[in-house]
Protein backbone atom coordinates (compact mmCIF):
# COMPACT_ATOMS: atom_id res chain seq x y z
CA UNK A 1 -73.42 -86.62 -88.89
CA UNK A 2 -70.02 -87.51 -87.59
CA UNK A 3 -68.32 -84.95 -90.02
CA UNK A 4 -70.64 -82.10 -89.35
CA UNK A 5 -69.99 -82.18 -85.95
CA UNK A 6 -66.36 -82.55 -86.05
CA UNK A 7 -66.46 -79.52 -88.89
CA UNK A 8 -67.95 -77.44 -86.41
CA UNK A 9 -65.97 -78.05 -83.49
CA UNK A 10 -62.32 -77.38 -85.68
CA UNK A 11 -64.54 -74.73 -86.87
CA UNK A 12 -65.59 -72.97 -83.42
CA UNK A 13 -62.18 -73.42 -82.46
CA UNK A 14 -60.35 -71.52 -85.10
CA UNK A 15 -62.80 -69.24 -84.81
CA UNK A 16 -62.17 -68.68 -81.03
CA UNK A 17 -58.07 -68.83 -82.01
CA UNK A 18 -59.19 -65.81 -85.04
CA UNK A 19 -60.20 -63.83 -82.15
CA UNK A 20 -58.21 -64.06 -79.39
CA UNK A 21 -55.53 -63.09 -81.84
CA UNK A 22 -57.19 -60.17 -82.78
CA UNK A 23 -57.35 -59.18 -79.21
CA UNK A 24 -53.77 -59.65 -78.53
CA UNK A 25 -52.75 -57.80 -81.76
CA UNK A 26 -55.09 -54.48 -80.94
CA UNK A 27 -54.16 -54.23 -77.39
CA UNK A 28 -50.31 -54.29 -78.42
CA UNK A 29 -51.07 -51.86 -81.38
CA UNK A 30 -52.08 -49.45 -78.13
CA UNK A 31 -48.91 -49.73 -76.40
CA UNK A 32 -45.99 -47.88 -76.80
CA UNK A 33 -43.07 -49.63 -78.55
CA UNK A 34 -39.69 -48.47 -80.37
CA UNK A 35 -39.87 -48.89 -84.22
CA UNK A 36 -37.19 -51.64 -83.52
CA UNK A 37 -39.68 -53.86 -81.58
CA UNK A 38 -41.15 -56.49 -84.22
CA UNK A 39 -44.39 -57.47 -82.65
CA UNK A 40 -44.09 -61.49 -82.69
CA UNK A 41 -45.94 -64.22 -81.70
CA UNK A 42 -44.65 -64.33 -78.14
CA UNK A 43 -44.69 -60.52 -77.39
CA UNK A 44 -48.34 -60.35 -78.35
CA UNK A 45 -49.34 -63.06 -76.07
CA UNK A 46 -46.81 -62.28 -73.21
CA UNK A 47 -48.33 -58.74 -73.31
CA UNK A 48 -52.04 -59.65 -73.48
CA UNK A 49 -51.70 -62.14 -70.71
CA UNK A 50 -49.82 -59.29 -68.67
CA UNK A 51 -52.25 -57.34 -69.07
CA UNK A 52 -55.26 -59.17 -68.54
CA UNK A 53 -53.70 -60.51 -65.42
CA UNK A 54 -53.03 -57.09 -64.19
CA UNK A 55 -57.03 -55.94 -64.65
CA UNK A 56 -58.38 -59.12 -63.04
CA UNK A 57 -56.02 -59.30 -60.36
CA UNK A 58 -54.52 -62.89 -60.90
CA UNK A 59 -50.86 -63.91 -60.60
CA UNK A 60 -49.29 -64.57 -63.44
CA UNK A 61 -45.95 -66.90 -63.66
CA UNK A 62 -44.44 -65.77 -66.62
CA UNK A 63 -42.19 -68.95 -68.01
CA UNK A 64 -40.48 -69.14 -71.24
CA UNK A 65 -36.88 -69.81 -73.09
CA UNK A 66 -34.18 -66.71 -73.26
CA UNK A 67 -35.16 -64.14 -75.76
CA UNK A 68 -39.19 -65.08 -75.72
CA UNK A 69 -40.14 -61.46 -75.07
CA UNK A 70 -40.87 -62.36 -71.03
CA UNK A 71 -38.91 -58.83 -69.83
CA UNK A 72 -39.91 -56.45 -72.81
CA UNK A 73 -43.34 -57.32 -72.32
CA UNK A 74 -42.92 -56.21 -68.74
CA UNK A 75 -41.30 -53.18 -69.90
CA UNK A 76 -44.00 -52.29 -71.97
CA UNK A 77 -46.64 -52.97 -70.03
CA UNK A 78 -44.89 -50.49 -67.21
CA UNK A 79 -44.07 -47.94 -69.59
CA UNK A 80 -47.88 -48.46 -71.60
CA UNK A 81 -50.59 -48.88 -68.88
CA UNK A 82 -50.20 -45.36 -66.99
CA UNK A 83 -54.29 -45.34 -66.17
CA UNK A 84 -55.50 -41.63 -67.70
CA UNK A 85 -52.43 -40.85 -68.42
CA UNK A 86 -51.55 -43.25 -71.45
CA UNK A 87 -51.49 -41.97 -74.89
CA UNK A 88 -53.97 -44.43 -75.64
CA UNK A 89 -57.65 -43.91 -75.57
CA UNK A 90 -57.66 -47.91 -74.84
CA UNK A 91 -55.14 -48.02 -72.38
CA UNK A 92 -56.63 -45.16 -70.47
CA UNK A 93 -59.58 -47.75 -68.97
CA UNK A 94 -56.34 -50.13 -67.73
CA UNK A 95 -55.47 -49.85 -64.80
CA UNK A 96 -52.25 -47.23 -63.62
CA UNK A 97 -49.11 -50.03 -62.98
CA UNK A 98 -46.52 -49.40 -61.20
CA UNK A 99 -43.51 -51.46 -60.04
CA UNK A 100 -43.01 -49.56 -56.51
CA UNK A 101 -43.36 -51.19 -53.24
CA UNK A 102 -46.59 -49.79 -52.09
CA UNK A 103 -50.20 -49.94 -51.43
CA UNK A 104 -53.03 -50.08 -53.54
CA UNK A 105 -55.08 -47.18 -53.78
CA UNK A 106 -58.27 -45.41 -55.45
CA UNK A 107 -57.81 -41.25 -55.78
CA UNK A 108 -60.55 -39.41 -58.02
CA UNK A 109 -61.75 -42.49 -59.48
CA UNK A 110 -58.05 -43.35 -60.59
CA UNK A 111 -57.98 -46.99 -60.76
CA UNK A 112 -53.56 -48.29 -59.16
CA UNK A 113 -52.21 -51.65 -59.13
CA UNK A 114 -49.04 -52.17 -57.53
CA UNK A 115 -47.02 -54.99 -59.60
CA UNK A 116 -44.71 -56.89 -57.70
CA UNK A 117 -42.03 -58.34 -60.17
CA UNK A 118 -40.76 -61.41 -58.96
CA UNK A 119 -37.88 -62.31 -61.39
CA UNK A 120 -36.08 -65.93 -61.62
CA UNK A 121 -33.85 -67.11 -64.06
CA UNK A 122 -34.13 -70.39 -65.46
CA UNK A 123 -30.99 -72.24 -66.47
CA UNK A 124 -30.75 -75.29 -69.10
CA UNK A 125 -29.53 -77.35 -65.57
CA UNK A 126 -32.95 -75.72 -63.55
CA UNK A 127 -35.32 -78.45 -62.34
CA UNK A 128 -39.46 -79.09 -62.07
CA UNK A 129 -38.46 -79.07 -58.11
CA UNK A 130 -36.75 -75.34 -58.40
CA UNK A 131 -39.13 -73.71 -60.41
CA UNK A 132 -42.21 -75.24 -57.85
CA UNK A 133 -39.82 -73.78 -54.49
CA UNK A 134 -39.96 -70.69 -56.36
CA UNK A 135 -43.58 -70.81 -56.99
CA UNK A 136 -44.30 -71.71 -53.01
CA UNK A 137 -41.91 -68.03 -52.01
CA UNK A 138 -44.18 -66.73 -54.32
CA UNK A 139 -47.89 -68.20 -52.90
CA UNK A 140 -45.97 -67.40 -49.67
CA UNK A 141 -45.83 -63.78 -50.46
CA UNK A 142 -49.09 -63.52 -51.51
CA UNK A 143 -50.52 -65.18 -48.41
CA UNK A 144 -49.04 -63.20 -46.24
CA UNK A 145 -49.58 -59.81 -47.77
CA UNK A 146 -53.29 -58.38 -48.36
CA UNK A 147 -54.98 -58.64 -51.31
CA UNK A 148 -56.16 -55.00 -52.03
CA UNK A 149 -52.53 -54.45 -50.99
CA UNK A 150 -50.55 -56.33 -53.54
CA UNK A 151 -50.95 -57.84 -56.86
């Protein structure tokens, strides 16, 4: 009974792992990428996560070693998710992101998020203690500004 059980769970788990990849990998195959762009491991997940975040409204902190895909996923996702004007049929239910300072808004049904970048660069001599101050500015910014305002 022991086996069975544990069979299952590995089982439900891969299965869960199957899909979630799938995900990533078809919402990538909608953006918009040069034909030098190899569509890794860390791209697909730095992309999905971007852009889940983005729909659901929920800060991401984006962390990761130099050259894991962090600031060509952003790219992407600014130059992909234009709302009903992607190329995508997909990608035309996203949301409309845009880097600007300014407010969120709905016109005709067009769904805008405003995407505050926050960028901070990491160095091999960067501490647990920096990378928490810079997560505070961040919570600071996003207490302080309103929420149908800023994402």
């Amino acid at each position: 009974m022991y086996s069975v059980s544990l069979f299952l769970a590995v089982w439900k788990q891969s299965l869960c792992c199957i899909l979630l990849n799938r995900c990533e990998e078809g919402l990538l195959d909608c953006m918009i990428l040069g034909s030098n762009i190899a569509k890794n491991a860390a791209l697909r997940e730095n992309v999905f996560m971007m852009a889940v975040c983005i729909e659901l409204r929920i800060p991401l902190f984006l962390v990761g070693k130099p050259g894991s895909s962090k600031s060509l996923a952003k790219s992407i996702i600014q130059n992909s998710m234009q709302g009903q004007g992607s190329r995508s049929p997909v990608l035309r239910e996203f949301m409309l992101v845009s880097g600007h300072w300014a407010s969120m808004r709905m016109h005709a049904q067009v769904r805008y998020a405003v995407v505050c970048w926050f960028v901070c660069l990491c160095f091999p001599v960067a501490t647990a203690a920096r990378v928490h101050c810079n997560g505070c500015l961040y919570r600071g910014f996003q207490h302080y500004t309103t929420k149908s305002r800023f994402l």
